[in-house]
N, C-alpha and C. Protein backbone atom coordinates (compact mmCIF):
# COMPACT_ATOMS: atom_id res chain seq x y z
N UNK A 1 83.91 7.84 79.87
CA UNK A 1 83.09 6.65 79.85
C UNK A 1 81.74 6.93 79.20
N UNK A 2 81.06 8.46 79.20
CA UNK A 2 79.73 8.82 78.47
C UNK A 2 79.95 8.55 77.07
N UNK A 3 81.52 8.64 76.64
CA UNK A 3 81.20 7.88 75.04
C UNK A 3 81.23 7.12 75.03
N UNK A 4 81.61 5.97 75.38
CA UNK A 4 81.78 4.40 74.87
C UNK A 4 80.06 4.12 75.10
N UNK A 5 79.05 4.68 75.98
CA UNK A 5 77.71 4.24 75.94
C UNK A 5 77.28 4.82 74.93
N UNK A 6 77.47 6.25 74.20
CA UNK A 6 76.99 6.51 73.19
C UNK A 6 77.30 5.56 72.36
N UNK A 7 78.67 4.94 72.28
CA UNK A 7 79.20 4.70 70.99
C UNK A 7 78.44 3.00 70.80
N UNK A 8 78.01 2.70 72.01
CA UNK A 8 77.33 1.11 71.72
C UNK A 8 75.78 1.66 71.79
N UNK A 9 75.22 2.42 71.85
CA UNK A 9 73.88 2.93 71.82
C UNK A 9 73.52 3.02 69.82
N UNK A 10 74.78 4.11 69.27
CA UNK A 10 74.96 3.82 67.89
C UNK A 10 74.91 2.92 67.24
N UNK A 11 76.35 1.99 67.77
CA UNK A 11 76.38 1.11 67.21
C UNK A 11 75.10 0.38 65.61
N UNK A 12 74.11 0.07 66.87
CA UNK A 12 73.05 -0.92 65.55
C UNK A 12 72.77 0.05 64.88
N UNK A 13 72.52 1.77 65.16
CA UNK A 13 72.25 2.55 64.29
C UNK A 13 73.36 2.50 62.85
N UNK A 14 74.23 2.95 63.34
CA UNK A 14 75.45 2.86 62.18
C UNK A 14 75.31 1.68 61.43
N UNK A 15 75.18 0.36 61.82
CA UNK A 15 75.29 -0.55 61.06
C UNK A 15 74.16 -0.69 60.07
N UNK A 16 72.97 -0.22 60.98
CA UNK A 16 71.07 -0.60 59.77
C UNK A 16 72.11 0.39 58.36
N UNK A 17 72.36 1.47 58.77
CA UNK A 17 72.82 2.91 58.28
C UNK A 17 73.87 2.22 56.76
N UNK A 18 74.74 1.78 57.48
CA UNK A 18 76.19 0.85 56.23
C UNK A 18 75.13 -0.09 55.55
N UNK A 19 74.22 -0.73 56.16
CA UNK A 19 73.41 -2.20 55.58
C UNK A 19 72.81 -1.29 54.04
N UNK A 20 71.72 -0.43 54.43
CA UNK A 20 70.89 0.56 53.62
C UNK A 20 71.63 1.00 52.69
N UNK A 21 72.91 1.82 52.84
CA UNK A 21 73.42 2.37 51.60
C UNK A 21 74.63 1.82 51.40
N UNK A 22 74.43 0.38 51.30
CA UNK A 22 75.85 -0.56 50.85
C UNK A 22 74.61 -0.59 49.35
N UNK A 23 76.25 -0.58 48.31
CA UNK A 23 75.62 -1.43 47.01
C UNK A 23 75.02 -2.54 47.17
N UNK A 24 74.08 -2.44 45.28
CA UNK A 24 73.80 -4.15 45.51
C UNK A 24 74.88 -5.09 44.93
N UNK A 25 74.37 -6.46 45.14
CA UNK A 25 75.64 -7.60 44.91
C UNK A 25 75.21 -8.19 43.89
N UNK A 26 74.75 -7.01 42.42
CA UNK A 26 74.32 -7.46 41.60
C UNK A 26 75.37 -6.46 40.36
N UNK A 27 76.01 -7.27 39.46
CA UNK A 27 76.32 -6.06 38.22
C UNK A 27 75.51 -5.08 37.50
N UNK A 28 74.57 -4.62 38.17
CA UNK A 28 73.87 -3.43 37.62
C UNK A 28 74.27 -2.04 38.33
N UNK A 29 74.07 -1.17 38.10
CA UNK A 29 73.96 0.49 38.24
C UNK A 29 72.89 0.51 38.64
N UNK A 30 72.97 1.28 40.05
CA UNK A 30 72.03 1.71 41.00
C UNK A 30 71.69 2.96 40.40
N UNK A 31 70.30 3.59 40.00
CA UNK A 31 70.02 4.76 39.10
C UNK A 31 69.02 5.58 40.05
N UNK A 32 69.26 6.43 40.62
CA UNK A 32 67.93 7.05 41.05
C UNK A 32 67.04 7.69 40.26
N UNK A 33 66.02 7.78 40.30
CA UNK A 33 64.47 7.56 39.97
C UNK A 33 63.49 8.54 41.16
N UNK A 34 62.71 9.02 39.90
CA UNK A 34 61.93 9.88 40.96
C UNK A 34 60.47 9.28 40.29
N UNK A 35 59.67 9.66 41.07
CA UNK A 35 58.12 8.76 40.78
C UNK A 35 56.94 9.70 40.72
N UNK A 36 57.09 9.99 39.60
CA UNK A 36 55.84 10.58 38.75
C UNK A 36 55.33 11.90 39.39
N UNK A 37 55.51 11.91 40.80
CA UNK A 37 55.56 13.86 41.56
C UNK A 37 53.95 14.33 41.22
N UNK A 38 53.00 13.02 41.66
CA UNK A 38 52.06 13.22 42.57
C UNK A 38 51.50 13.41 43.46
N UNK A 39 53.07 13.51 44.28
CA UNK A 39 52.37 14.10 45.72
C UNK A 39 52.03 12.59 46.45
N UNK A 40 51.80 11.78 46.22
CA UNK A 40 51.15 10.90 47.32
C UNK A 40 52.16 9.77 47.51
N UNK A 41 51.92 8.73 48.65
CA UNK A 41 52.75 7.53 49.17
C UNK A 41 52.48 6.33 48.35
N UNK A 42 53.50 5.92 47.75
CA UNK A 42 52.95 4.81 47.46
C UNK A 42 54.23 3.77 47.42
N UNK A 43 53.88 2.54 47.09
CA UNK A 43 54.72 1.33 47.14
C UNK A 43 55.97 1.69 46.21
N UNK A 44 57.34 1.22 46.45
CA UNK A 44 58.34 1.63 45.38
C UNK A 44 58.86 0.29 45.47
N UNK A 45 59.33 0.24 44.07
CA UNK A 45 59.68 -0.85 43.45
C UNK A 45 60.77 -1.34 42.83
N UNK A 46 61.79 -1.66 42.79
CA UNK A 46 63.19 -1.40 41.78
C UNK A 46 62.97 -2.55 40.66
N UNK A 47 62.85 -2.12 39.74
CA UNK A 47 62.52 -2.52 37.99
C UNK A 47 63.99 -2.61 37.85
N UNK A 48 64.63 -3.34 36.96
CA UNK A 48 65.46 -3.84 36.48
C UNK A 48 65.56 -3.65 34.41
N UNK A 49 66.42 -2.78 34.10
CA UNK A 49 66.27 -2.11 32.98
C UNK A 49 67.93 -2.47 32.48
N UNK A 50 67.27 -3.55 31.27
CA UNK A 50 68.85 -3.61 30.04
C UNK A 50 68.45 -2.96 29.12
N UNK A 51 69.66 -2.34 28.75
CA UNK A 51 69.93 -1.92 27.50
C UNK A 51 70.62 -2.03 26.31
N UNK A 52 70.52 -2.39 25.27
CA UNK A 52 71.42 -2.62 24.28
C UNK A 52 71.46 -1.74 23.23
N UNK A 53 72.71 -1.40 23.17
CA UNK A 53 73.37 -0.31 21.82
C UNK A 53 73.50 -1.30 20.96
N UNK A 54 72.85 -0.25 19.96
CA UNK A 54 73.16 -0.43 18.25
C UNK A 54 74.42 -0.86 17.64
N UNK A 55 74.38 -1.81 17.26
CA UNK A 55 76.20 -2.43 16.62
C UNK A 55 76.27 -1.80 15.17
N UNK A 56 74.99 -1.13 14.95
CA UNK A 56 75.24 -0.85 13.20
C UNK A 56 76.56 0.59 13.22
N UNK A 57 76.99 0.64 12.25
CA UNK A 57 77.90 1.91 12.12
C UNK A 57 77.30 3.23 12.48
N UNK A 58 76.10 3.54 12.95
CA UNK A 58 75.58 4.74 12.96
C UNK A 58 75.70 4.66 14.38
N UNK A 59 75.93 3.89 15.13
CA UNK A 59 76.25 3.87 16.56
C UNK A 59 77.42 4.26 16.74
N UNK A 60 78.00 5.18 17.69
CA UNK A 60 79.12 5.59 17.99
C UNK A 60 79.87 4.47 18.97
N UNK A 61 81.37 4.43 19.05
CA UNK A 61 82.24 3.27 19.22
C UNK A 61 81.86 3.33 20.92
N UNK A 62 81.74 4.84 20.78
CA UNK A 62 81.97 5.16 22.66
C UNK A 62 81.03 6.59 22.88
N UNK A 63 80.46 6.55 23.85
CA UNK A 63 79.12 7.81 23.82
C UNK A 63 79.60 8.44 25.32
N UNK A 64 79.84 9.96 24.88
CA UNK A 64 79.88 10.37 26.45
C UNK A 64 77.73 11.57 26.45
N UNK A 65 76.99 10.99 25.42
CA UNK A 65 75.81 11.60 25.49
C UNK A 65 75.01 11.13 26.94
N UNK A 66 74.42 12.20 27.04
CA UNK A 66 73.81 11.86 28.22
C UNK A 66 72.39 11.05 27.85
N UNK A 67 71.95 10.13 28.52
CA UNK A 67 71.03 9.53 28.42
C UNK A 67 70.00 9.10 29.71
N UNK A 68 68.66 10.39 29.21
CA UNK A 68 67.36 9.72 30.37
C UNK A 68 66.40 8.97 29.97
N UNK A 69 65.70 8.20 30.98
CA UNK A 69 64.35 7.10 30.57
C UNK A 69 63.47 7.70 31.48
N UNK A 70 62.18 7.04 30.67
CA UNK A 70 61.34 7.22 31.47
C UNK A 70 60.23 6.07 30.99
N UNK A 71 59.59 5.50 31.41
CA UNK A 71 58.23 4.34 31.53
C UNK A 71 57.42 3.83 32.58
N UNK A 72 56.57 3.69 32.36
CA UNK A 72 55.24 3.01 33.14
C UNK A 72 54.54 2.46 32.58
N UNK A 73 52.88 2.87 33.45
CA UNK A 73 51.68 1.79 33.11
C UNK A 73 50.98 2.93 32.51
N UNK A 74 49.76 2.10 32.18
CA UNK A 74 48.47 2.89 31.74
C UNK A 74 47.96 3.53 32.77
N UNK A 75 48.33 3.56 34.18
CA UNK A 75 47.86 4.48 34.86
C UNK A 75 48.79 5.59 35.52
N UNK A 76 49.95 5.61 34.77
CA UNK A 76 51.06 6.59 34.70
C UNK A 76 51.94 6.41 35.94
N UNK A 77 51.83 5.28 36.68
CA UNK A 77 52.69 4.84 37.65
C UNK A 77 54.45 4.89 37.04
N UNK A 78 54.97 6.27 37.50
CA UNK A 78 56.28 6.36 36.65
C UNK A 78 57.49 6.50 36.92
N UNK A 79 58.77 5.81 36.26
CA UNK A 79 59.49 5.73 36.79
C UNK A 79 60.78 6.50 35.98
N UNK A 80 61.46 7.56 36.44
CA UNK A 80 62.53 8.36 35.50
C UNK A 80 63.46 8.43 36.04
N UNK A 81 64.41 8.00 35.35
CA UNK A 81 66.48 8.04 35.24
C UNK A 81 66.38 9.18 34.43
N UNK A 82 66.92 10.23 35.38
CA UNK A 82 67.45 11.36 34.80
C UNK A 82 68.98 11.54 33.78
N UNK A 83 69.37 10.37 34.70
CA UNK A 83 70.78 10.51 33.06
C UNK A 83 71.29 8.41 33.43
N UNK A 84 71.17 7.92 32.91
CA UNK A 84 72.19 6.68 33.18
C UNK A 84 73.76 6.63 33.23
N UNK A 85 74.16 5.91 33.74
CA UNK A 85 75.71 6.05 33.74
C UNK A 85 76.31 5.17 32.62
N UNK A 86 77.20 6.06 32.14
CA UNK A 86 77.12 5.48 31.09
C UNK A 86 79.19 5.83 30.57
N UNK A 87 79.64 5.59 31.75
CA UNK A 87 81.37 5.52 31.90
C UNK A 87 81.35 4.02 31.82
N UNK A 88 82.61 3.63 32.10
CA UNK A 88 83.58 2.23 31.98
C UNK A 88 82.81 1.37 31.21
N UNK A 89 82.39 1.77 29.89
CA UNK A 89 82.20 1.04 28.85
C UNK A 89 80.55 1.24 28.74
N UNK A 90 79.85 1.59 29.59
CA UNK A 90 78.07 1.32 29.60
C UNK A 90 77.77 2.16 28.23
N UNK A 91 77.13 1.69 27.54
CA UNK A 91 76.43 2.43 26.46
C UNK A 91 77.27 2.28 25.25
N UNK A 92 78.27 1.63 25.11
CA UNK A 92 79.52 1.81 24.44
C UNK A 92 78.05 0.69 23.10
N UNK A 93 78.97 1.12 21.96
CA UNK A 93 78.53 0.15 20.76
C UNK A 93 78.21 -1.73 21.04
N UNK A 94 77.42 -1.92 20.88
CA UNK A 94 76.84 -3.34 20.83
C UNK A 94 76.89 -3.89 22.54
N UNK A 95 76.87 -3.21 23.08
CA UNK A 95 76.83 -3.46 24.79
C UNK A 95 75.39 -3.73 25.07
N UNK A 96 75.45 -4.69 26.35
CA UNK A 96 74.18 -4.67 26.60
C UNK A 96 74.81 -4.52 28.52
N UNK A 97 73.73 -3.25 28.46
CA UNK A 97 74.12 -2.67 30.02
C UNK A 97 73.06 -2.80 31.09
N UNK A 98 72.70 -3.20 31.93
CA UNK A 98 71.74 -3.52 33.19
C UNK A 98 71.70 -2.49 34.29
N UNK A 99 70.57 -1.89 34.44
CA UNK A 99 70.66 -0.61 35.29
C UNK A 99 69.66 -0.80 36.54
N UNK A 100 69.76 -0.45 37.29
CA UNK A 100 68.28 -0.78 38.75
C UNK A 100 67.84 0.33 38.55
N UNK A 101 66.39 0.68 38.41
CA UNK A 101 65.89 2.04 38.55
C UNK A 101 64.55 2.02 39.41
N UNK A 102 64.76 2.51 40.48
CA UNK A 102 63.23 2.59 41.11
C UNK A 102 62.43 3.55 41.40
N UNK A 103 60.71 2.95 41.51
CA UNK A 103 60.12 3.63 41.17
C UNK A 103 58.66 3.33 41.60
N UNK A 104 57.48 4.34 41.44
CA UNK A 104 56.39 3.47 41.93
C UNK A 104 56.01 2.25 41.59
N UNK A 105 55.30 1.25 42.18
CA UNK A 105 55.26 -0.26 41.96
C UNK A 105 53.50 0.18 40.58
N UNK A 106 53.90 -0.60 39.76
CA UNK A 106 53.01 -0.34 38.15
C UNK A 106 52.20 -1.56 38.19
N UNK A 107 51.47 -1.86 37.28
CA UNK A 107 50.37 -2.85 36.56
C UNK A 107 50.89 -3.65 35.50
N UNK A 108 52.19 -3.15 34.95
CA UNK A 108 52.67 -4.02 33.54
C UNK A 108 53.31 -2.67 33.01
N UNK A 109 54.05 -2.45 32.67
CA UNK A 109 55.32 -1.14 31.95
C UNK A 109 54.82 -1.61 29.97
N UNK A 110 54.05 -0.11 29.73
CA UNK A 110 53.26 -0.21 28.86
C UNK A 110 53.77 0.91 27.90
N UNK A 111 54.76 1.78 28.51
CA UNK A 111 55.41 2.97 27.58
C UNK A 111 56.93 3.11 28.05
N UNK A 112 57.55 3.38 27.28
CA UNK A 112 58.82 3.59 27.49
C UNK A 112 59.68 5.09 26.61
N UNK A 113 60.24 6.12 27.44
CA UNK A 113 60.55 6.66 26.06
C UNK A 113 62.28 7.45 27.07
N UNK A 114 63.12 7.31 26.04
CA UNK A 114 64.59 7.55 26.24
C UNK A 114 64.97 9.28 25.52
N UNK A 115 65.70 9.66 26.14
CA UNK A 115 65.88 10.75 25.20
C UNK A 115 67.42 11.25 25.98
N UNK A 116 68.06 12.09 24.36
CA UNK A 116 69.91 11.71 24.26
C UNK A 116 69.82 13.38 24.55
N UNK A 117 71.07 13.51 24.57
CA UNK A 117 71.68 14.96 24.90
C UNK A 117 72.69 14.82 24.56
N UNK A 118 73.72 15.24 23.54
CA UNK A 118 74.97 15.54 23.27
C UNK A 118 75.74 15.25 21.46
N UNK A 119 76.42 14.88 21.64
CA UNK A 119 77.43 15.30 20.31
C UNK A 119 77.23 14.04 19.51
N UNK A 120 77.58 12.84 20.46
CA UNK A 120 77.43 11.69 19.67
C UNK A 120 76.48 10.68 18.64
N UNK A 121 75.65 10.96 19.16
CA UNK A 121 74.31 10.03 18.54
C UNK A 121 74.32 8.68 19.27
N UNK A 122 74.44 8.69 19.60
CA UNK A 122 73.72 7.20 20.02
C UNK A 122 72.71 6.42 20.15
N UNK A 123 72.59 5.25 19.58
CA UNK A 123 71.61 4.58 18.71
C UNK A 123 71.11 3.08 19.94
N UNK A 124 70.22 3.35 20.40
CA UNK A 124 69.60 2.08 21.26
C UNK A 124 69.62 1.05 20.11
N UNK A 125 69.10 0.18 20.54
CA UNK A 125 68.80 -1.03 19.50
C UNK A 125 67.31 -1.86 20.34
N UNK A 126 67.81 -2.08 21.78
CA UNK A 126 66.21 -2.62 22.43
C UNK A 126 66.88 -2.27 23.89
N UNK A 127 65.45 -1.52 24.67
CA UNK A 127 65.68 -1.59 26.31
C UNK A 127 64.16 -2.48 26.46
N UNK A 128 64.98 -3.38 27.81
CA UNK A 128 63.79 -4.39 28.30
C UNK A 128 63.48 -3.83 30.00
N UNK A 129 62.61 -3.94 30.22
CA UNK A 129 61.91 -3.32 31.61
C UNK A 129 61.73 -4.65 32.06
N UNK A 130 62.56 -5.37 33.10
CA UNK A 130 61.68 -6.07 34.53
C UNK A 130 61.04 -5.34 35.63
N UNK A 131 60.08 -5.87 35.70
CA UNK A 131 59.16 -5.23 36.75
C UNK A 131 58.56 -6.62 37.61
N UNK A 132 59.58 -6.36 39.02
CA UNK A 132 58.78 -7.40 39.88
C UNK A 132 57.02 -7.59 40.28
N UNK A 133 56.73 -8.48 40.30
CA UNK A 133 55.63 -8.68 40.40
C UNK A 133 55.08 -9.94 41.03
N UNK A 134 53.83 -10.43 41.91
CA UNK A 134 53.37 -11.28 42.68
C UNK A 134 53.58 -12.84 41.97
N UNK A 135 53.19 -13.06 40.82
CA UNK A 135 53.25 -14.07 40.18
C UNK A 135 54.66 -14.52 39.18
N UNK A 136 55.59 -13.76 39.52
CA UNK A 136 57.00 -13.34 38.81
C UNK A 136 56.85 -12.14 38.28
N UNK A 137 58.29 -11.96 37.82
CA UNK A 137 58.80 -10.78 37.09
C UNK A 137 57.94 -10.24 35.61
N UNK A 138 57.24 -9.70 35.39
CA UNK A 138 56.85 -9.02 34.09
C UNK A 138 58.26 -8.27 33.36
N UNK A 139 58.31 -8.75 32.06
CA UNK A 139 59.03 -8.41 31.44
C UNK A 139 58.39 -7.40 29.80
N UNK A 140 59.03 -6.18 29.61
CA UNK A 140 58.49 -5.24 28.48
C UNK A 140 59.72 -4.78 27.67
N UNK A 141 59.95 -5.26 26.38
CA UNK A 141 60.89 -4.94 25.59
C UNK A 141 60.54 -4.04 24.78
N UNK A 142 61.30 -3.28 24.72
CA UNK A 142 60.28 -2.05 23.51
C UNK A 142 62.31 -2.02 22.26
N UNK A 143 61.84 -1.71 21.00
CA UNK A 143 62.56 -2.02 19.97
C UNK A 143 63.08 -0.17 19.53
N UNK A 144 64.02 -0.24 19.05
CA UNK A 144 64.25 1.04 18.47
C UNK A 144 65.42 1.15 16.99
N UNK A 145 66.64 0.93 17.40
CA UNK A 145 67.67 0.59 16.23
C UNK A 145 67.99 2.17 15.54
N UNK A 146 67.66 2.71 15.69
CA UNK A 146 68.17 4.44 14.75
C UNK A 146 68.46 5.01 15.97
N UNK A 147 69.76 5.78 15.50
CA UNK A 147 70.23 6.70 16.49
C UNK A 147 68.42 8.23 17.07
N UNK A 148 68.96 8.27 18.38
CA UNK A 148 67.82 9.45 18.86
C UNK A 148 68.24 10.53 18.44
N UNK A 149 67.63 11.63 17.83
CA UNK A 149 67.37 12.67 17.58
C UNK A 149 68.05 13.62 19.22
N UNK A 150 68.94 14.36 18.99
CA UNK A 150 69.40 15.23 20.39
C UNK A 150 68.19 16.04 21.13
N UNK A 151 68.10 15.70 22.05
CA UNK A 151 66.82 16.78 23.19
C UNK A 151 65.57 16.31 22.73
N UNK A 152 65.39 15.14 21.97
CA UNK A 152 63.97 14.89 21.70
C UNK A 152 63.44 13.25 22.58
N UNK A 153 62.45 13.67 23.32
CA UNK A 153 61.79 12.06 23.67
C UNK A 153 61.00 11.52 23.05
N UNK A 154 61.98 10.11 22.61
CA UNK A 154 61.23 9.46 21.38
C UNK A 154 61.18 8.35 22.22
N UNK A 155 60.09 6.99 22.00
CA UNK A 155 59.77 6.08 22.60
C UNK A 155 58.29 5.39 22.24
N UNK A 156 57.62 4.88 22.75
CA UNK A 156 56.77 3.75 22.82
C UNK A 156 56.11 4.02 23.80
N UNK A 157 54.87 4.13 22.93
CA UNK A 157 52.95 3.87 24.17
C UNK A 157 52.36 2.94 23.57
N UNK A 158 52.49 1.83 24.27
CA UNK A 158 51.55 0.68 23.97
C UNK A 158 50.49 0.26 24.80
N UNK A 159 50.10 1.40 25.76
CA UNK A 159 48.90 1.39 27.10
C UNK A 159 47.81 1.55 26.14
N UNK A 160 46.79 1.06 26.65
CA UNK A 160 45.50 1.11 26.36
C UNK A 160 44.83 1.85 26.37
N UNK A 161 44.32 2.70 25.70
CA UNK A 161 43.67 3.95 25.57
C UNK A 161 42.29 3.88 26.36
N UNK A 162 41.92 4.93 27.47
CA UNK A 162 40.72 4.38 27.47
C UNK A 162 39.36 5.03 26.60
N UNK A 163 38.13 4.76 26.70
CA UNK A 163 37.05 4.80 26.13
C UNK A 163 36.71 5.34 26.17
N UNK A 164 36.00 6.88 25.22
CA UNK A 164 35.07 7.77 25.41
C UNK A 164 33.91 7.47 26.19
N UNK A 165 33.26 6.32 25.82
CA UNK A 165 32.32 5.65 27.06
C UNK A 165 32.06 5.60 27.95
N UNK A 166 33.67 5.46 28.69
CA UNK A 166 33.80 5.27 30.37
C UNK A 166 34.14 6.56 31.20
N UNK A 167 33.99 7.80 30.09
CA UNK A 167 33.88 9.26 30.24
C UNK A 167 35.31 9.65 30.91
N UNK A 168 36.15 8.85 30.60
CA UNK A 168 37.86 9.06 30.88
C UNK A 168 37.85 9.96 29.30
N UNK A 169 39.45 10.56 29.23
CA UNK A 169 39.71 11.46 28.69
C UNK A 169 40.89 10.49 27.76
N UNK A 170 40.68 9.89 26.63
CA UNK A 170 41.59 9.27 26.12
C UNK A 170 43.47 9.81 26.01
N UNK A 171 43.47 11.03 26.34
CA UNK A 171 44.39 11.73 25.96
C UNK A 171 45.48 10.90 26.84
N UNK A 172 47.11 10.69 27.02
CA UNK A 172 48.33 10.03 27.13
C UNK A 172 49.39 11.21 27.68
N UNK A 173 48.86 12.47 28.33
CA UNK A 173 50.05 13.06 28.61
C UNK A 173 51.31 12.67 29.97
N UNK A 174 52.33 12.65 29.46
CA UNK A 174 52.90 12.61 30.39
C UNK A 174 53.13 13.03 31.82
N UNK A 175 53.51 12.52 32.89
CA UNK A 175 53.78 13.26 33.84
C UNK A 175 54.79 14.49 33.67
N UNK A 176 54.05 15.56 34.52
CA UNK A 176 55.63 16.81 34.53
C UNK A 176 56.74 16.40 35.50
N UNK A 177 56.54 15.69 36.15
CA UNK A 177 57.87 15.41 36.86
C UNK A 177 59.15 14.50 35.93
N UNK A 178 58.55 13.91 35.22
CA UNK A 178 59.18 12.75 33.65
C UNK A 178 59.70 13.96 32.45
N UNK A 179 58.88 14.56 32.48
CA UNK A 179 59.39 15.93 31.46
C UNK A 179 60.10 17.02 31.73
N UNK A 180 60.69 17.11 32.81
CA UNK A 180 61.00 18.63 33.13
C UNK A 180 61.83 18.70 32.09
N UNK A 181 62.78 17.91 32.58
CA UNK A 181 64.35 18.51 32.17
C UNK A 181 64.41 18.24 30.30
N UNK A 182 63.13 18.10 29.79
CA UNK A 182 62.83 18.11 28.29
C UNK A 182 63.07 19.31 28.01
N UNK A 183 63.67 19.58 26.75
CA UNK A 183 63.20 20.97 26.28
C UNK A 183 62.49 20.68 24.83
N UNK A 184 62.11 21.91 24.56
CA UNK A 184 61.33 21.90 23.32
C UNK A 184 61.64 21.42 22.22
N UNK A 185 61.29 20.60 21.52
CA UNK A 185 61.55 19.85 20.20
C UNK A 185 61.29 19.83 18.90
N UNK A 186 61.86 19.11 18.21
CA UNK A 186 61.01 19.21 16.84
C UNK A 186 59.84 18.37 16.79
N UNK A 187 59.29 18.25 16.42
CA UNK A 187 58.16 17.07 15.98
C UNK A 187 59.07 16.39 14.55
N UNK A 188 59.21 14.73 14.63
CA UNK A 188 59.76 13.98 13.75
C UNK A 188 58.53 13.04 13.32
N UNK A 189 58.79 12.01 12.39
CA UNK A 189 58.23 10.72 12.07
C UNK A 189 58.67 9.75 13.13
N UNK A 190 58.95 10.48 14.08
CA UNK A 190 59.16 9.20 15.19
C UNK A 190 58.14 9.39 16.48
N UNK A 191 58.18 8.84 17.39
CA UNK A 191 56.88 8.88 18.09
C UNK A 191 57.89 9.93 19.65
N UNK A 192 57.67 11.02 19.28
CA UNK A 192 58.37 12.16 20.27
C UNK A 192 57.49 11.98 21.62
N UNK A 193 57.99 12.32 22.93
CA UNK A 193 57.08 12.31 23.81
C UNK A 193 56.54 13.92 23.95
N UNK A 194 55.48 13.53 24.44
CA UNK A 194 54.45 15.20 25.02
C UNK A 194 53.94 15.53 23.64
């Protein structure tokens, strides 16, 4: 009889437990995301990230490359998918794929930068960032269309630099928690991260 009281004592535990790590009832890919590895607490947020592959011929039909993101704000509030999933068709040529990625809660998603790993090439064409927010959703499309360069983070800073004036340090480096798993690159005509 001492179990059946355990087992209704559980009970609501088990269930909060199934509630928490049930999927969502949305067609996106749940992506985990780690947040910028400052050390401190802050609000987390799940941003909502499509993607669309390149339909031109330089896009491969079907990509088993691995593919990470990473973007935020001008105050480096950041959010990184270490690889997206990218089986039962995601990433495939002219697809447009919807991923959940969360992350600290941002100001407006002002940089974005993706970077490939593997054989195929695979060629973005545009990823759009929703980012919930008080007055609605903020939305950030950043453009690309050429296949990525393998092991290189190429992407988009459109944050606001700040001012020698305001005795900030204009410089844009990335977080190291967003870069680890980078390795060393070439420098291209494309806008590489770090």
């Amino acid at each position: 009889m001492a179990d059946s009281g355990l087992s209704r004592r559980l009970a609501p535990l088990l269930l909060a437990l199934a509630v928490l790590l049930a999927p969502a009832r949305c067609n996106s890919a749940d992506v985990a995301a780690t947040a910028g590895g400052r050390g401190t607490t802050r609000r987390t947020c799940a941003y909502t990230v499509k993607v669309k592959t390149s339909c031109g011929a330089a896009s491969p039909r079907r990509t088993t490359d691995a593919v990470s993101l990473a973007f935020g704000d001008a105050y480096r509030n950041e959010a990184h998918a270490p690889r997206l999933p990218n089986g039962g068709g995601a990433l495939d040529r002219c697809a447009t794929d919807t991923f959940r990625v969360t992350g600290p809660c941002g100001y407006g998603v002002c940089y974005l930068y993706l970077r490939r790993s593997g054989r195929d090439g695979w060629a973005p064409d545009w990823v759009q960032v929703v980012q919930p927010g008080a007055a609605g959703p903020i939305t950030a499309t950043f453009y690309f269309g050429d296949p990525l360069l393998d092991g290189v983070w190429y992407g988009h800073d459109r944050c606001p630099k700040a001012s020698a004036a305001a005795g900030s340090s204009a410089t844009t480096k990335p977080s190291a928690a967003a870069v680890a798993d980078a390795r060393p690159a070439n420098k291209s005509s494309a806008s590489p991260r770090g």
